[in-house]
C-alpha atoms as a PDB file:
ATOM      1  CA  UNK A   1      22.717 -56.006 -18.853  1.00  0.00           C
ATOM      2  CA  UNK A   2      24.639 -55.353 -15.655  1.00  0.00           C
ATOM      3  CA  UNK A   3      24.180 -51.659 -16.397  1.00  0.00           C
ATOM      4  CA  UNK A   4      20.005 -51.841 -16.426  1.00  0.00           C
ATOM      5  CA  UNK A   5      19.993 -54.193 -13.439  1.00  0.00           C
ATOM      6  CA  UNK A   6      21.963 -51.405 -11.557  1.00  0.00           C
ATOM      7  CA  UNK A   7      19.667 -48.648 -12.321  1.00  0.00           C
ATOM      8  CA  UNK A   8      16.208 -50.538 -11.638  1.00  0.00           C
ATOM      9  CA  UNK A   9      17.901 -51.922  -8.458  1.00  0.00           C
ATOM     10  CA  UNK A  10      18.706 -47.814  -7.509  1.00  0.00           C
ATOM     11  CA  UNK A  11      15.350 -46.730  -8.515  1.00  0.00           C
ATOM     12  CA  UNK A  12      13.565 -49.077  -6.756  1.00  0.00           C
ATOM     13  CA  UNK A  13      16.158 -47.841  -3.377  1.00  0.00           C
ATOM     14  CA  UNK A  14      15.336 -44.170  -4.308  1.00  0.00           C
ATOM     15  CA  UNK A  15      11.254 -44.817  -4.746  1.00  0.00           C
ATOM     16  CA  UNK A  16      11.109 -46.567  -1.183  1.00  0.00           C
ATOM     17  CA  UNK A  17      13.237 -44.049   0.702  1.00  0.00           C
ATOM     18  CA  UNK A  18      11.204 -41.268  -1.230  1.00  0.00           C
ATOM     19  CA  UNK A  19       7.606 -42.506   0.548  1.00  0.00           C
ATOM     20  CA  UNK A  20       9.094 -42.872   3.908  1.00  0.00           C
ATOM     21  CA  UNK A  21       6.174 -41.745   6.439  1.00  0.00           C
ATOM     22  CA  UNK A  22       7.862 -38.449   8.738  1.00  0.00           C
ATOM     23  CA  UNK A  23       7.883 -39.898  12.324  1.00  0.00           C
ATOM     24  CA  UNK A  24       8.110 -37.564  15.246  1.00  0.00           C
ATOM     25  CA  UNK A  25      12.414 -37.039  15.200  1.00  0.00           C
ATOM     26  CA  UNK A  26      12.610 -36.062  11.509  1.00  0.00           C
ATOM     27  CA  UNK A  27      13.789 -32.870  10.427  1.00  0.00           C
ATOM     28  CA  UNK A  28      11.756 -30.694   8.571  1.00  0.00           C
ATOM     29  CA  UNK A  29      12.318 -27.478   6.386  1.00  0.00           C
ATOM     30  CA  UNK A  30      11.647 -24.280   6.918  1.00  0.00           C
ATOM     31  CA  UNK A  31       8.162 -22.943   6.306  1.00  0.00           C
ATOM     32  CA  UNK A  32       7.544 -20.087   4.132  1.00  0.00           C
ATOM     33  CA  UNK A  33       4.836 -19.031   6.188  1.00  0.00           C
ATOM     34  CA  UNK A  34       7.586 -18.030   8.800  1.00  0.00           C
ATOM     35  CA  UNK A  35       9.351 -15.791   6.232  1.00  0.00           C
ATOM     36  CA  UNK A  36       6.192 -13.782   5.515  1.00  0.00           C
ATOM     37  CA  UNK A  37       5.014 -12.821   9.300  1.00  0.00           C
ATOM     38  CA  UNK A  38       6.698  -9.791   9.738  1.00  0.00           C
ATOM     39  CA  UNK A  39       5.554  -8.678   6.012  1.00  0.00           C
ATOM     40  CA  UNK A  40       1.968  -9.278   6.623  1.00  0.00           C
ATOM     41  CA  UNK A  41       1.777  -7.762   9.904  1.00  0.00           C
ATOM     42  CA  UNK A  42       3.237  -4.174   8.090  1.00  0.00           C
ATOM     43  CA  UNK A  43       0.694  -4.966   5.273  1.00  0.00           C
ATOM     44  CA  UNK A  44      -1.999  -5.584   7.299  1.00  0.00           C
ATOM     45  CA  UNK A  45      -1.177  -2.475   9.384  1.00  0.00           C
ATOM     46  CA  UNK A  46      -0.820  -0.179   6.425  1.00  0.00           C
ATOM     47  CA  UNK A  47      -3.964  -1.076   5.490  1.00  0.00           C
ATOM     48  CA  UNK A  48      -5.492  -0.498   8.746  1.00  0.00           C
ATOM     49  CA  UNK A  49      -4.176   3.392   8.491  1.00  0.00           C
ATOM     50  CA  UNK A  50      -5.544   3.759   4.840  1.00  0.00           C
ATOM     51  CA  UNK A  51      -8.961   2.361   6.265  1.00  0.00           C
ATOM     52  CA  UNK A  52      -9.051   4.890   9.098  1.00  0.00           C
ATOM     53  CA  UNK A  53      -7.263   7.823   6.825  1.00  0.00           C
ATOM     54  CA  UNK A  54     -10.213   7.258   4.402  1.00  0.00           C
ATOM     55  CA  UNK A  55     -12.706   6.905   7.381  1.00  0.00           C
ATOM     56  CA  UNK A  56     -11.946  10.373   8.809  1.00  0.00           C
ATOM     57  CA  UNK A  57     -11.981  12.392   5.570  1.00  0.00           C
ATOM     58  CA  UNK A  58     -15.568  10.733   4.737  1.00  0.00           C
ATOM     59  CA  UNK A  59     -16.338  11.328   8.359  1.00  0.00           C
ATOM     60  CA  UNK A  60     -15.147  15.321   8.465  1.00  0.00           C
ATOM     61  CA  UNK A  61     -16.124  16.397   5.452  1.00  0.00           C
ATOM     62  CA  UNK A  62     -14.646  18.619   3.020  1.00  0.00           C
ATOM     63  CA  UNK A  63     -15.471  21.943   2.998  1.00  0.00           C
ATOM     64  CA  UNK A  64     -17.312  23.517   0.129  1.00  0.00           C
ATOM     65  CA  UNK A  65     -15.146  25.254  -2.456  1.00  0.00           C
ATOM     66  CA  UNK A  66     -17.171  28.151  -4.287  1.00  0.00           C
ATOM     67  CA  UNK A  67     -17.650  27.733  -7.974  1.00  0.00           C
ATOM     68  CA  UNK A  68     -15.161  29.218 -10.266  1.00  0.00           C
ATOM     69  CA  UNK A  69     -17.326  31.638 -11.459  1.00  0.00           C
ATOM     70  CA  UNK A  70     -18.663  33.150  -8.359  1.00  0.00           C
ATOM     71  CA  UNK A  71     -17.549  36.151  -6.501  1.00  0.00           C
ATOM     72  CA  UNK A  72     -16.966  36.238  -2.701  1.00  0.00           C
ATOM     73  CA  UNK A  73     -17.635  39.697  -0.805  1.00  0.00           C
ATOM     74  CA  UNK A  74     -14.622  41.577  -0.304  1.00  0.00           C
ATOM     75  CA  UNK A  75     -14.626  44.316   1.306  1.00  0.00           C
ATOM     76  CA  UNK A  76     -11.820  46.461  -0.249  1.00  0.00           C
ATOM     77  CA  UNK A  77     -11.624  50.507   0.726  1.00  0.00           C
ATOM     78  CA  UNK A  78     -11.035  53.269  -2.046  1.00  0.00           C
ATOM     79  CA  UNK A  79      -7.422  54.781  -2.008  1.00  0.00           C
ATOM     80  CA  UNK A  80      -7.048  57.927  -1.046  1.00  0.00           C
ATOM     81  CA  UNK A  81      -6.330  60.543  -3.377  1.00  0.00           C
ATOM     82  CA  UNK A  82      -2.762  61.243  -4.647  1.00  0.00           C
ATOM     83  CA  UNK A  83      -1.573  57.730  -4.684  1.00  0.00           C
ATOM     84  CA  UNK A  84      -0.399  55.647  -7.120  1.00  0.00           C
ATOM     85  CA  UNK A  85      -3.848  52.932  -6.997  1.00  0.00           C
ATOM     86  CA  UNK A  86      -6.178  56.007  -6.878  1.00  0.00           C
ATOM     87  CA  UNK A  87      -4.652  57.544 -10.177  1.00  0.00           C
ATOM     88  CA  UNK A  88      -4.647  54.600 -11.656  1.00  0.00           C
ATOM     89  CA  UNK A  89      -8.732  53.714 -11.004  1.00  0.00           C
ATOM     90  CA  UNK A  90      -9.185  58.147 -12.121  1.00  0.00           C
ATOM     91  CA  UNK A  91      -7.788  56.953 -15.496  1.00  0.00           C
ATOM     92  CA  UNK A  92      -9.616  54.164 -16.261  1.00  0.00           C
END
């Protein structure tokens, strides 16, 4: 009986100390907010670059690539005779 009477009698201790109001001396934890600051601020700034990166491509423009099937003008001479490239085009 002894044995219940001491266990209500620390439970009821534990529940009154547990809903004590914070007053203006009591220590606190730390946040978790303070943890992540220096995280968000490289976060934030990464995404800042990617925002301007993407920005300046749309803003530039890529130049136009020819289609794979057409042919630009190059302007290519004729070997002269007697070497290798012209005997090769005379036996074709």
């Amino acid at each position: 009986m002894s044995l219940i009477l001491d266990a209500l009698h620390r439970s009821d201790q534990e529940r009154n100390n547990s809903n004590t109001v914070p007053g203006l001396q009591s220590q606190h934890g730390e946040s978790a907010i303070s943890d992540s600051g220096p995280r968000m601020l490289l976060l934030g700034l990464a995404v800042m670059l990617l925002a301007m990166l993407l920005l300046w491509v749309r803003v530039s423009g890529s130049p136009e690539v020819p289609a794979s099937g057409s042919v630009t003008s190059i302007s290519a001479e004729t070997p002269a005779a007697g070497t290798p490239a012209a005997d090769v085009i005379q036996r074709e």
